[in-house]
N, C-alpha and C. Protein backbone atom coordinates (compact mmCIF):
# COMPACT_ATOMS: atom_id res chain seq x y z
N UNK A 1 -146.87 21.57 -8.65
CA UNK A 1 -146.31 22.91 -8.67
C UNK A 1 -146.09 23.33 -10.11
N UNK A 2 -145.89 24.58 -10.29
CA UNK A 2 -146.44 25.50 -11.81
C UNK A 2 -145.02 25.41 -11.98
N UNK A 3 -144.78 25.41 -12.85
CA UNK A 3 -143.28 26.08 -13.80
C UNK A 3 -143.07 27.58 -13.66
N UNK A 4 -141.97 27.72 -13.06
CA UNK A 4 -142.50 29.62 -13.47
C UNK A 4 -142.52 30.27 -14.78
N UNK A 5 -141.54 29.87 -15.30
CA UNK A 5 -141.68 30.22 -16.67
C UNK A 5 -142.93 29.70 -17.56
N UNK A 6 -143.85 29.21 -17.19
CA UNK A 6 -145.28 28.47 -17.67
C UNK A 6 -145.85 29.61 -17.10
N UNK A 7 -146.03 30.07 -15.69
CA UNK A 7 -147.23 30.72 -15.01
C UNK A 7 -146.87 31.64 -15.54
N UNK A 8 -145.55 32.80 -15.89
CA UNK A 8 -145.40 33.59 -16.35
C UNK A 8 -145.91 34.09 -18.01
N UNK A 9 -145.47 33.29 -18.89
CA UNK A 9 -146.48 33.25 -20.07
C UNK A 9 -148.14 32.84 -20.07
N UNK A 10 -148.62 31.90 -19.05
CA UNK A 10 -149.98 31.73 -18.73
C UNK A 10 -150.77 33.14 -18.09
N UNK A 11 -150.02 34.05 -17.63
CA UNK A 11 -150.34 35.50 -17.23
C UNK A 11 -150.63 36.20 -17.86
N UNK A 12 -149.36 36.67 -19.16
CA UNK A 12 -149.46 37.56 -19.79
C UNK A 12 -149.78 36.69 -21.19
N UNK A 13 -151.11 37.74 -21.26
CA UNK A 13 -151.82 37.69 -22.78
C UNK A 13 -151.14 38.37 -23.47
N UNK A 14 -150.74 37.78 -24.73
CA UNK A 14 -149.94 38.41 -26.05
C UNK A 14 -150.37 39.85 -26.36
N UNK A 15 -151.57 40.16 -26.14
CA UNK A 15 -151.79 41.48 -26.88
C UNK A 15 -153.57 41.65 -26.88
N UNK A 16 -154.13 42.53 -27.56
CA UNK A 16 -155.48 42.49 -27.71
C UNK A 16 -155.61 41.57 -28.76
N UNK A 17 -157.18 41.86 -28.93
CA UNK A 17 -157.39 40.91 -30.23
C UNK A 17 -157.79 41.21 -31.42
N UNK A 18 -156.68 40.63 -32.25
CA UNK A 18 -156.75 41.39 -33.52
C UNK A 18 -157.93 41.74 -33.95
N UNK A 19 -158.18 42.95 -34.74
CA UNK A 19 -159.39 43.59 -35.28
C UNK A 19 -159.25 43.90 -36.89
N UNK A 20 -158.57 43.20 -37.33
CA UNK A 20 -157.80 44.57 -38.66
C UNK A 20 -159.03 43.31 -39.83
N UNK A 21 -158.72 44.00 -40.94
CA UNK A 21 -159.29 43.46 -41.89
C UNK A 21 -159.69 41.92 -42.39
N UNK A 22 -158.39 42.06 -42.56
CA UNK A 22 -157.43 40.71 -42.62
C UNK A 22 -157.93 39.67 -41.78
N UNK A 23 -158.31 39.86 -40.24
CA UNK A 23 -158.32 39.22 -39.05
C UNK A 23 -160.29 38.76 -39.27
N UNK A 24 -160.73 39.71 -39.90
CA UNK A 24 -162.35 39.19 -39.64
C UNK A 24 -162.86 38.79 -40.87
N UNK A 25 -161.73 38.88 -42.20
CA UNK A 25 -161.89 37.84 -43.02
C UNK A 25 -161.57 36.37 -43.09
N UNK A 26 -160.43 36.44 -42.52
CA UNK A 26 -159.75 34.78 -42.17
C UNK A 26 -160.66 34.27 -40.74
N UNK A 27 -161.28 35.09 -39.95
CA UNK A 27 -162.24 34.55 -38.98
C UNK A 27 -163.43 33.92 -39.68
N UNK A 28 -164.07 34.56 -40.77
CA UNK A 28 -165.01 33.87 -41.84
C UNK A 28 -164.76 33.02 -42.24
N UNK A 29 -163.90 32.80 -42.82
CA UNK A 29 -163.27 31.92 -43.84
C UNK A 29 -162.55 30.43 -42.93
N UNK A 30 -162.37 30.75 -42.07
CA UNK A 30 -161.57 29.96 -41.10
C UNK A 30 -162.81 29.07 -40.73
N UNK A 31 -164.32 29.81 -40.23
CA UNK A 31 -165.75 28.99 -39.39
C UNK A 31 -166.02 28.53 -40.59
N UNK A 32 -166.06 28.78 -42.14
CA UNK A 32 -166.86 28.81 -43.15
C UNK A 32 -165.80 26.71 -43.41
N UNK A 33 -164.42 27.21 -43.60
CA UNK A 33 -163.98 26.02 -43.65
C UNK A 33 -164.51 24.98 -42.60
N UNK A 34 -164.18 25.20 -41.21
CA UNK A 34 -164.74 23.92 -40.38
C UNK A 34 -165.93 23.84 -40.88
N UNK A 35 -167.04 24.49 -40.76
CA UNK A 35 -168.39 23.86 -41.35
C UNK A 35 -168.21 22.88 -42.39
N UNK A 36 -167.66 23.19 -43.78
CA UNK A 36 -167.41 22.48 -44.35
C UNK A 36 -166.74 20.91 -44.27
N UNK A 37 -165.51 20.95 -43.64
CA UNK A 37 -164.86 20.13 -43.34
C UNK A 37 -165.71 18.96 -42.47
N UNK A 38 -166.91 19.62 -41.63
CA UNK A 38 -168.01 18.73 -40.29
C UNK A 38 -168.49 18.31 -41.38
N UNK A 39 -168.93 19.36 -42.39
CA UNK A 39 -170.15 18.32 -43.37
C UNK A 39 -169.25 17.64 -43.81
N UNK A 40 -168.03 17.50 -44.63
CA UNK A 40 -167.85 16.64 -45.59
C UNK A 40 -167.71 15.16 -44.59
N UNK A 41 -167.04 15.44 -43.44
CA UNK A 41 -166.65 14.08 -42.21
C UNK A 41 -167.84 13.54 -42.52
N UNK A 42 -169.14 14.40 -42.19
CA UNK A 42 -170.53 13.31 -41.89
C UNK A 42 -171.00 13.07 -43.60
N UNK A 43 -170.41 13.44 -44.61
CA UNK A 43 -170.90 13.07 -45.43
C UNK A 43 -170.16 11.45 -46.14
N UNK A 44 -168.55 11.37 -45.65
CA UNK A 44 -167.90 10.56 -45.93
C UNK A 44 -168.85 9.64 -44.63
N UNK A 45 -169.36 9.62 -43.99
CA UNK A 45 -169.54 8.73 -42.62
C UNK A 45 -170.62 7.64 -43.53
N UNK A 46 -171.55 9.03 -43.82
CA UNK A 46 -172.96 8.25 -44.50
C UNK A 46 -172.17 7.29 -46.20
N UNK A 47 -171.28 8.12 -46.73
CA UNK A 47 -171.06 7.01 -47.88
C UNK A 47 -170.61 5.44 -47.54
N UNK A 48 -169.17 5.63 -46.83
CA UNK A 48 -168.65 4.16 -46.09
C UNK A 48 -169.85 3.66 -45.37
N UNK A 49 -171.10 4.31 -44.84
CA UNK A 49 -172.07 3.76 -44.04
C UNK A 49 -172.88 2.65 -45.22
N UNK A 50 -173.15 3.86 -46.34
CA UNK A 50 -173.91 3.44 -47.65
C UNK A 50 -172.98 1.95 -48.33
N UNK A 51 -171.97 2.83 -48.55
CA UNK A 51 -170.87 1.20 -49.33
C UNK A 51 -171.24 -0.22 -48.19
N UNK A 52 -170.79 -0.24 -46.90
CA UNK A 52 -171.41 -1.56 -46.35
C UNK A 52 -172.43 -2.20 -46.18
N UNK A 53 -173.35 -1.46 -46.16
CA UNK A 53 -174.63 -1.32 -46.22
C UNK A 53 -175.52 -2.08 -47.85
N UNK A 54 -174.51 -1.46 -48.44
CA UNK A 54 -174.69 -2.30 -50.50
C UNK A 54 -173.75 -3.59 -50.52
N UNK A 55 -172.61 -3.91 -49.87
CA UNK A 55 -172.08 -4.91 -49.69
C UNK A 55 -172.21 -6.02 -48.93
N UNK A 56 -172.90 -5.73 -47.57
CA UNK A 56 -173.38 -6.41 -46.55
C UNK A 56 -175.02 -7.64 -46.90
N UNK A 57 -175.87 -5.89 -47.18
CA UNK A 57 -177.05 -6.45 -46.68
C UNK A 57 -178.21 -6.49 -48.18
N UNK A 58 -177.38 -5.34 -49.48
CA UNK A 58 -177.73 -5.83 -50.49
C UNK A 58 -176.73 -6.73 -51.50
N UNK A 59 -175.70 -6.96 -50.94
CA UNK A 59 -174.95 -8.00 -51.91
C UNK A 59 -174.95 -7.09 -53.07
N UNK A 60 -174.86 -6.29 -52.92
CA UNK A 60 -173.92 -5.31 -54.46
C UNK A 60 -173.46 -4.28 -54.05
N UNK A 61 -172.41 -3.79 -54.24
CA UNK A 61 -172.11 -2.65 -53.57
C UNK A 61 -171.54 -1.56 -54.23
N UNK A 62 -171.85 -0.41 -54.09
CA UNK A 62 -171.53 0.52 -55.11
C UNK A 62 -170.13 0.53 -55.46
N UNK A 63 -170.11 1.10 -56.97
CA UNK A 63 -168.30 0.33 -57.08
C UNK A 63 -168.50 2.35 -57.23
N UNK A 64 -168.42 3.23 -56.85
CA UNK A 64 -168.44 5.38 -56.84
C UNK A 64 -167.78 5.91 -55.57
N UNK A 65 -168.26 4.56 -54.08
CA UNK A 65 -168.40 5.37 -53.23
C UNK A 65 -167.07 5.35 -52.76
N UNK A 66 -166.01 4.30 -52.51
CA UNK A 66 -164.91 4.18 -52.10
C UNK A 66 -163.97 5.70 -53.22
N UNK A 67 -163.97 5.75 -54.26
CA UNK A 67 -163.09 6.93 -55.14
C UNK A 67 -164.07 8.01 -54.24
N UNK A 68 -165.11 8.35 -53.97
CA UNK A 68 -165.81 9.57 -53.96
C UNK A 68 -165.29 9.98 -52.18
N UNK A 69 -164.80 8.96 -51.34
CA UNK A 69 -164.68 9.19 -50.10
C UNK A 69 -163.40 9.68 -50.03
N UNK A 70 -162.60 8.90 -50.88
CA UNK A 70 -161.01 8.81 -51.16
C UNK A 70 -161.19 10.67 -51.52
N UNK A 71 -161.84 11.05 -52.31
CA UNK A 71 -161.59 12.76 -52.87
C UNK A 71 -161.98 13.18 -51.53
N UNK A 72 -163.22 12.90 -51.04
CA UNK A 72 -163.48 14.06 -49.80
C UNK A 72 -162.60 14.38 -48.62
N UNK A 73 -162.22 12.95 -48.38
CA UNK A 73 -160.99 13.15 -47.35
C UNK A 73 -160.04 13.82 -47.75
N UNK A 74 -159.41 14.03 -48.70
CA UNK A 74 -158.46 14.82 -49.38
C UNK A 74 -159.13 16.50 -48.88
N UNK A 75 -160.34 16.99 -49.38
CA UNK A 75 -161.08 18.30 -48.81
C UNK A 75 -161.13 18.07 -47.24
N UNK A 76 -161.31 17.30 -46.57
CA UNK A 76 -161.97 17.90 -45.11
C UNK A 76 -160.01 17.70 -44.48
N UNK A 77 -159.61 17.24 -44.54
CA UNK A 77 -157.96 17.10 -44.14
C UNK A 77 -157.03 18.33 -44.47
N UNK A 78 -157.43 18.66 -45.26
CA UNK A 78 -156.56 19.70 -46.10
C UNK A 78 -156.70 20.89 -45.78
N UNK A 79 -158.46 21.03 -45.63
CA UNK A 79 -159.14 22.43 -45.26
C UNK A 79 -159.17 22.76 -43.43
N UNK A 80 -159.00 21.12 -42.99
CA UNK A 80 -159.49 20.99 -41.21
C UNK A 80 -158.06 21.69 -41.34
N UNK A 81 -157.06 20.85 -41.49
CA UNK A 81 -155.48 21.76 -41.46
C UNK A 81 -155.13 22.93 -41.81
N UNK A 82 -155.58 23.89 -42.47
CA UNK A 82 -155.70 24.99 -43.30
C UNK A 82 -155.81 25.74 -41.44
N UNK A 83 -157.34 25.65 -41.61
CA UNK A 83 -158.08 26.15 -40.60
C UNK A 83 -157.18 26.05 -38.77
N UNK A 84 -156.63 24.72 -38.91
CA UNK A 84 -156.16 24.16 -37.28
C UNK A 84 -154.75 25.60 -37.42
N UNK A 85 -154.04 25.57 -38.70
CA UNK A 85 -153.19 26.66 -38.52
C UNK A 85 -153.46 28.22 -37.98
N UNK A 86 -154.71 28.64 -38.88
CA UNK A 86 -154.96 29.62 -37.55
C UNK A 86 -155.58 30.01 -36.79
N UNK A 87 -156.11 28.51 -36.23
CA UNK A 87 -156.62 28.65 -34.89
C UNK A 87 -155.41 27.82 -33.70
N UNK A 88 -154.11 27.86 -34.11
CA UNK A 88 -153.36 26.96 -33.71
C UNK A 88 -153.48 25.97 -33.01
N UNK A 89 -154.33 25.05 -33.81
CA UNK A 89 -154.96 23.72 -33.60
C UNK A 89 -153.72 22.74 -33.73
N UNK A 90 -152.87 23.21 -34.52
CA UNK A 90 -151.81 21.72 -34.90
C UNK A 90 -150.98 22.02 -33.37
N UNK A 91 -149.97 20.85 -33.87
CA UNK A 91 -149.02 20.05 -32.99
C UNK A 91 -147.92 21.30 -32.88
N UNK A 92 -147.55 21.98 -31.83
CA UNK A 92 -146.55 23.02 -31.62
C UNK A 92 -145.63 22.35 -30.63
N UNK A 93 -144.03 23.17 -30.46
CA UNK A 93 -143.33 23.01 -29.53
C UNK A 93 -143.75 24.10 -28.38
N UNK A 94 -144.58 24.34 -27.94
CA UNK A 94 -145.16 25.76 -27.01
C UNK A 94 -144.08 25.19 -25.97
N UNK A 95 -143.73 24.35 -25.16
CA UNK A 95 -143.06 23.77 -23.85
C UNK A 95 -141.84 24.47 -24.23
N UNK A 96 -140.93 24.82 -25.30
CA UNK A 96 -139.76 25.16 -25.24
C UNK A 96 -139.78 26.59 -25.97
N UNK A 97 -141.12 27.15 -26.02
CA UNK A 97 -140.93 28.68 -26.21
C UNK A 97 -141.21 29.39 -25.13
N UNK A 98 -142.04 28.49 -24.32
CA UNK A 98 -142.08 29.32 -23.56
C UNK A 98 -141.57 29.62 -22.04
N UNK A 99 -139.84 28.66 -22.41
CA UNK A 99 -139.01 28.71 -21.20
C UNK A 99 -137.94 29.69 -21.69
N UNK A 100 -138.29 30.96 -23.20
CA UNK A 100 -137.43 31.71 -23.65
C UNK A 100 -138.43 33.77 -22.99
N UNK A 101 -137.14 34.07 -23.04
CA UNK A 101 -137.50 35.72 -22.85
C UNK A 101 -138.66 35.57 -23.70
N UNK A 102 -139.36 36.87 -23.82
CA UNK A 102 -140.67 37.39 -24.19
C UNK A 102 -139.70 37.82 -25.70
N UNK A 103 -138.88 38.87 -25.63
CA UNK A 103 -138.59 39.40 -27.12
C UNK A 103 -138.05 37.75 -28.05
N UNK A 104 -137.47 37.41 -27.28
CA UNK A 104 -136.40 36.00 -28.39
C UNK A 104 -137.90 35.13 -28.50
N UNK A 105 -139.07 34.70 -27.51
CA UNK A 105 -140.04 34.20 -27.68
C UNK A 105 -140.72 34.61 -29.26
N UNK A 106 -141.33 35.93 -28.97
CA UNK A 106 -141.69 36.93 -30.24
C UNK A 106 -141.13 36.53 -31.71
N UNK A 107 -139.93 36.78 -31.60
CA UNK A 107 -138.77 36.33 -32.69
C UNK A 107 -138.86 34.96 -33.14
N UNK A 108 -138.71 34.10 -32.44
CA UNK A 108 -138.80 32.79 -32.76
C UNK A 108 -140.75 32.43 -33.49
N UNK A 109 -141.51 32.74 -33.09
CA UNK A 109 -142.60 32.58 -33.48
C UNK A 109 -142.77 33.04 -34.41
N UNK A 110 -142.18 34.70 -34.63
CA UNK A 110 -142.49 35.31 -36.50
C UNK A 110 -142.01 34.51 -37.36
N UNK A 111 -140.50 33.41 -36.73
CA UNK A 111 -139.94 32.83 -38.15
C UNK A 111 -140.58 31.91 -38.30
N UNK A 112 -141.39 31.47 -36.91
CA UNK A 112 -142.17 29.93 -37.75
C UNK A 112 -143.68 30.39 -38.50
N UNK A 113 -143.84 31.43 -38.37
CA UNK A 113 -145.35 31.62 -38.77
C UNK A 113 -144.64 32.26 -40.30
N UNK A 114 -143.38 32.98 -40.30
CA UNK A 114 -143.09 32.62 -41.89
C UNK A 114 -142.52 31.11 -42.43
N UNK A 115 -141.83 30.20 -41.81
CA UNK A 115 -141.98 29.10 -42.44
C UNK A 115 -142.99 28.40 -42.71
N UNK A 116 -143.94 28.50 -42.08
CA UNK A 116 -145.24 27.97 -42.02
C UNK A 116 -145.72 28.78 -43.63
N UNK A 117 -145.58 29.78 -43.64
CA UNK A 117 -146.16 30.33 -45.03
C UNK A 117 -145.54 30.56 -45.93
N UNK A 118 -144.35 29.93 -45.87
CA UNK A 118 -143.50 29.71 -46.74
C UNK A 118 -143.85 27.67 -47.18
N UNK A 119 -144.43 27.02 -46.38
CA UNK A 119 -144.74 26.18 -46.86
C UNK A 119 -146.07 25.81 -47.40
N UNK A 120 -146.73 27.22 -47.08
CA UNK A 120 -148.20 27.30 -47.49
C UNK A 120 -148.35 27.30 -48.89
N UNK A 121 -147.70 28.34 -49.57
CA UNK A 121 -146.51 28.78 -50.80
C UNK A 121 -146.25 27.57 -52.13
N UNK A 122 -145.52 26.55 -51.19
CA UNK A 122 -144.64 25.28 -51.78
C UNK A 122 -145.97 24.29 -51.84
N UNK A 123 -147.12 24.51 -50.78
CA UNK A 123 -148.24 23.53 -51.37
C UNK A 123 -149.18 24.37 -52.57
N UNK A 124 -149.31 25.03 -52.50
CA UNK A 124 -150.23 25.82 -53.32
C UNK A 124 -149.65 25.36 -55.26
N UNK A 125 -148.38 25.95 -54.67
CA UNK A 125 -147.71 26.08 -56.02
C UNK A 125 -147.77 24.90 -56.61
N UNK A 126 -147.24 23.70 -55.54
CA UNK A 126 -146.95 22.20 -56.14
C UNK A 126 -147.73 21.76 -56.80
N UNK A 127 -149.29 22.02 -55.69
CA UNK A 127 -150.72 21.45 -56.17
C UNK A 127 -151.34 22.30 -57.64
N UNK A 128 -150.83 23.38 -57.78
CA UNK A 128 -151.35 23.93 -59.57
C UNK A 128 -150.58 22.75 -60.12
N UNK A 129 -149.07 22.86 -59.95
CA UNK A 129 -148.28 21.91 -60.84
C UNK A 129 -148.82 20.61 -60.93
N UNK A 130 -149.11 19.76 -60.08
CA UNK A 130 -150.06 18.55 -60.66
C UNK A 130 -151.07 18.40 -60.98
N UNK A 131 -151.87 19.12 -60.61
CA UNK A 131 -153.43 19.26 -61.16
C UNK A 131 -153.07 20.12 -62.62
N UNK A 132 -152.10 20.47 -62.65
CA UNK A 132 -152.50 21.06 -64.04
C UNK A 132 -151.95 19.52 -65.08
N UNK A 133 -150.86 19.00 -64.75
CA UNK A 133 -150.56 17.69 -65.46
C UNK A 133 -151.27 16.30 -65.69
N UNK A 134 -152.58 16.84 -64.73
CA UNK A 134 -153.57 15.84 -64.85
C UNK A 134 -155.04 16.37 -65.29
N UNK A 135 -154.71 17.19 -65.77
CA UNK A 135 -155.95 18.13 -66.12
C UNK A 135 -157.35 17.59 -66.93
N UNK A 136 -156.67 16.53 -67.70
CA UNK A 136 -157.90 15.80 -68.82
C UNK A 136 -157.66 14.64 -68.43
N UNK A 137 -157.15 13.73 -67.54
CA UNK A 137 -157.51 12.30 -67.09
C UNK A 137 -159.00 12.62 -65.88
N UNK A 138 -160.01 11.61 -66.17
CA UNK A 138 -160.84 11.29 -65.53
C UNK A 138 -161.05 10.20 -64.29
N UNK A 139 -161.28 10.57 -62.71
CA UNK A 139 -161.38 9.56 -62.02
C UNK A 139 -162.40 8.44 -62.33
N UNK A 140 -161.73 7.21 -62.25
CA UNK A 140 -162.69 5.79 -62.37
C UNK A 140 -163.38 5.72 -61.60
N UNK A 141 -165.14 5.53 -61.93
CA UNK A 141 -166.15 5.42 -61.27
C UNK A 141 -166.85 6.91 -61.32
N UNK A 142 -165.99 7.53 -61.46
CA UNK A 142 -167.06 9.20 -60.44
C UNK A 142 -167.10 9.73 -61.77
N UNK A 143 -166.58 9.91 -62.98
CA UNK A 143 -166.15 10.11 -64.33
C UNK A 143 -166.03 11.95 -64.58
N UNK A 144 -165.59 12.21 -62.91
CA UNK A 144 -165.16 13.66 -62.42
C UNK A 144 -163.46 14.20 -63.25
N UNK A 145 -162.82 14.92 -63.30
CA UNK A 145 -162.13 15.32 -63.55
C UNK A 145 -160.63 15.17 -62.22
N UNK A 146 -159.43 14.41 -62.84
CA UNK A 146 -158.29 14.10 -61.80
C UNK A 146 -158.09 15.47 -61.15
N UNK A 147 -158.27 16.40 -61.63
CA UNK A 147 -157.98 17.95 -60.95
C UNK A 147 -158.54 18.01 -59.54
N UNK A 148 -159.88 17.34 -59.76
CA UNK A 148 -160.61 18.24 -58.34
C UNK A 148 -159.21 17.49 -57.06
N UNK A 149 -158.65 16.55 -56.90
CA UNK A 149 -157.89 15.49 -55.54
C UNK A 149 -156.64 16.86 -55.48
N UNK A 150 -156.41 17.87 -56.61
CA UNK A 150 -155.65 18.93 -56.10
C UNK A 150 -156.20 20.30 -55.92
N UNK A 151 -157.78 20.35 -56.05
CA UNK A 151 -157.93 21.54 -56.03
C UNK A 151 -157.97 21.79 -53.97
N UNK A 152 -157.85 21.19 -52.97
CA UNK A 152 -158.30 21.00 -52.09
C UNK A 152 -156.39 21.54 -51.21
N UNK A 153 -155.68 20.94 -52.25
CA UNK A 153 -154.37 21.35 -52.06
C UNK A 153 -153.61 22.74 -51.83
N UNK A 154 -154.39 23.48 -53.55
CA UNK A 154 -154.20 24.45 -53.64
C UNK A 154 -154.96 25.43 -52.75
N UNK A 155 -156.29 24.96 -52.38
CA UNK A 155 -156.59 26.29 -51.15
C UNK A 155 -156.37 26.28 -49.95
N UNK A 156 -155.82 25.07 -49.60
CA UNK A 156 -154.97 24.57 -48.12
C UNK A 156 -153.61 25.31 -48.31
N UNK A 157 -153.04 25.59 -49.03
CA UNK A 157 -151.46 26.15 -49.36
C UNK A 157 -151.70 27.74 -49.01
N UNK A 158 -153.46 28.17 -50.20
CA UNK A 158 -153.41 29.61 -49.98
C UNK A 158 -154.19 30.24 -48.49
N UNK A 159 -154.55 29.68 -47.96
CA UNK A 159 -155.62 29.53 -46.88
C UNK A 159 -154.32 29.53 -45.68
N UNK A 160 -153.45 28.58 -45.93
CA UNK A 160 -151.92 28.72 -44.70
C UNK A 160 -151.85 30.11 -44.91
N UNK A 161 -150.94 30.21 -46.25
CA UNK A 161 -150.41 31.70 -46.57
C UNK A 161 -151.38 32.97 -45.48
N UNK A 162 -152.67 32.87 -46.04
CA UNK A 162 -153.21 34.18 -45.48
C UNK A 162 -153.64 33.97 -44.10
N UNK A 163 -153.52 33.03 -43.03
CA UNK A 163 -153.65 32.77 -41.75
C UNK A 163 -152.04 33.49 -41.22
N UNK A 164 -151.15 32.50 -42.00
CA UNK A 164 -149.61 32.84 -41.31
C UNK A 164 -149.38 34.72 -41.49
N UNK A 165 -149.95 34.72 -42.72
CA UNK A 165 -149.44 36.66 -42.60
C UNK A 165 -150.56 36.90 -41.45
N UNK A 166 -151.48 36.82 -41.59
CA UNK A 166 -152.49 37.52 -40.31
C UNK A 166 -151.82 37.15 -39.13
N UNK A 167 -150.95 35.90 -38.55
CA UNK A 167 -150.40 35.71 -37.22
C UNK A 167 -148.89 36.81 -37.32
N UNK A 168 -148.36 37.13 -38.43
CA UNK A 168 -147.33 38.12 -38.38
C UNK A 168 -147.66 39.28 -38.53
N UNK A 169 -148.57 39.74 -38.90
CA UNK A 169 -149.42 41.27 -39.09
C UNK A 169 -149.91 41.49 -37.01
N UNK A 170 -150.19 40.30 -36.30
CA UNK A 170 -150.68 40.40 -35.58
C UNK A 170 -149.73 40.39 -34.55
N UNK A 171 -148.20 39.26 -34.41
CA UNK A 171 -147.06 39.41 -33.87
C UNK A 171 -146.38 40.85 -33.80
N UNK A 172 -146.31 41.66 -35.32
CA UNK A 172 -145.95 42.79 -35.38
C UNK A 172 -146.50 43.96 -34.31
N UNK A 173 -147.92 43.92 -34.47
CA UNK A 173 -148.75 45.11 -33.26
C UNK A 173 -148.62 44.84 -32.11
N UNK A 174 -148.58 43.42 -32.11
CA UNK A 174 -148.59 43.32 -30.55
C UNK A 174 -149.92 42.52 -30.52
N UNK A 175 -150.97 41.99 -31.34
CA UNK A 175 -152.16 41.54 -30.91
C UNK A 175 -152.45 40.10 -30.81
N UNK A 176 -153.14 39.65 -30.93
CA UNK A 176 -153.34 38.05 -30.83
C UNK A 176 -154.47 37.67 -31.60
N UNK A 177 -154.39 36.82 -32.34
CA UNK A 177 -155.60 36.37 -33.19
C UNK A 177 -156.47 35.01 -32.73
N UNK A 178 -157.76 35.64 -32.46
CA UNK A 178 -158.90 34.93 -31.72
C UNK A 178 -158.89 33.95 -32.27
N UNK A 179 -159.17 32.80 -32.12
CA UNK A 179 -159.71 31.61 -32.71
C UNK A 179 -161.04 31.88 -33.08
N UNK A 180 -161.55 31.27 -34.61
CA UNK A 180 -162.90 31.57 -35.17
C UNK A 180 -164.18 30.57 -34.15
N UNK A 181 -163.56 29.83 -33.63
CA UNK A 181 -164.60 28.60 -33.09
C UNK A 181 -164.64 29.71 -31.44
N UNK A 182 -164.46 30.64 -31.50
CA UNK A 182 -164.53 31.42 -30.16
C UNK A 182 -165.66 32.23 -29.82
């Protein structure tokens, strides 16, 4: 048996679907990240594939690929999360919003989609602040620059930011924002 307060929010759709500017740029940007994020997974797959593969079966093994996997995961984690925010892919309390009225429901969701971009904010910012303090040290092996392990930070921080305003631009009208994988 259904919850009523479940079947009742499972009924009513939030709103149309957002159309505004804002909404079919972060829909780009949102598919443009997962693509990315699929390639980098299968590209980290083939390196750890490559590293055992030089350790195993040629007895030498690249001493690049372990630092070079270590950075990518940092990009596909950062950007998959970016992205899971607004397609509300992450981990929510939905079970206890939606045993509240529709207006206090509403309310409660604008403040988390501003805390949410208020912590989008605090990564962005943090990640200039260390990447800029590491600006001329070089990673061992890849002889890349320590910056790039925060540049992945900083567009995960700004990438929240402009998802969370598009879910409050969209709370405000009344609309609902499609998921890009839709």
């Amino acid at each position: 048996m259904t919850d009523p307060h479940v079947a009742r929010h499972e009924q009513k759709v939030t709103g149309r679907p957002s159309t505004g500017l804002l909404s079919r740029i972060n829909a780009v940007v949102a598919r443009l990240g997962m693509y990315l994020s699929v390639t980098g997974l299968l590209v980290i797959v083939t390196i750890v594939f490559y590293q055992v593969f030089g350790r195993y079966v040629l007895n030498s093994s690249p001493t690049w690929t372990e630092n070079l996997a270590l950075v990518l995961i940092l990009y596909v984690t950062l950007i998959g999360a970016a992205v899971g925010v607004r397609d509300a892919g992450h981990i929510g309390m939905d079970s206890l919003l939606v045993m509240l009225p529709d207006h206090l429901r509403e309310k409660i969701e604008l403040v988390i989609h501003v805390l949410v971009a208020v912590f989008g904010i605090a990564m962005a910012y943090n990640g200039w602040i260390l990447g800029a303090s590491v600006g001329t040290v070089k990673i061992p092996n890849l002889g890349l620059p320590e910056v790039i392990r925060y540049v992945p930070l900083i567009a995960s921080g700004v990438l929240i930011v402009s998802f969370s305003i598009e879910h409050i631009i969209a709370l405000l009208r009344g609309e609902e924002v499609v998921p890009s994988w839709n």
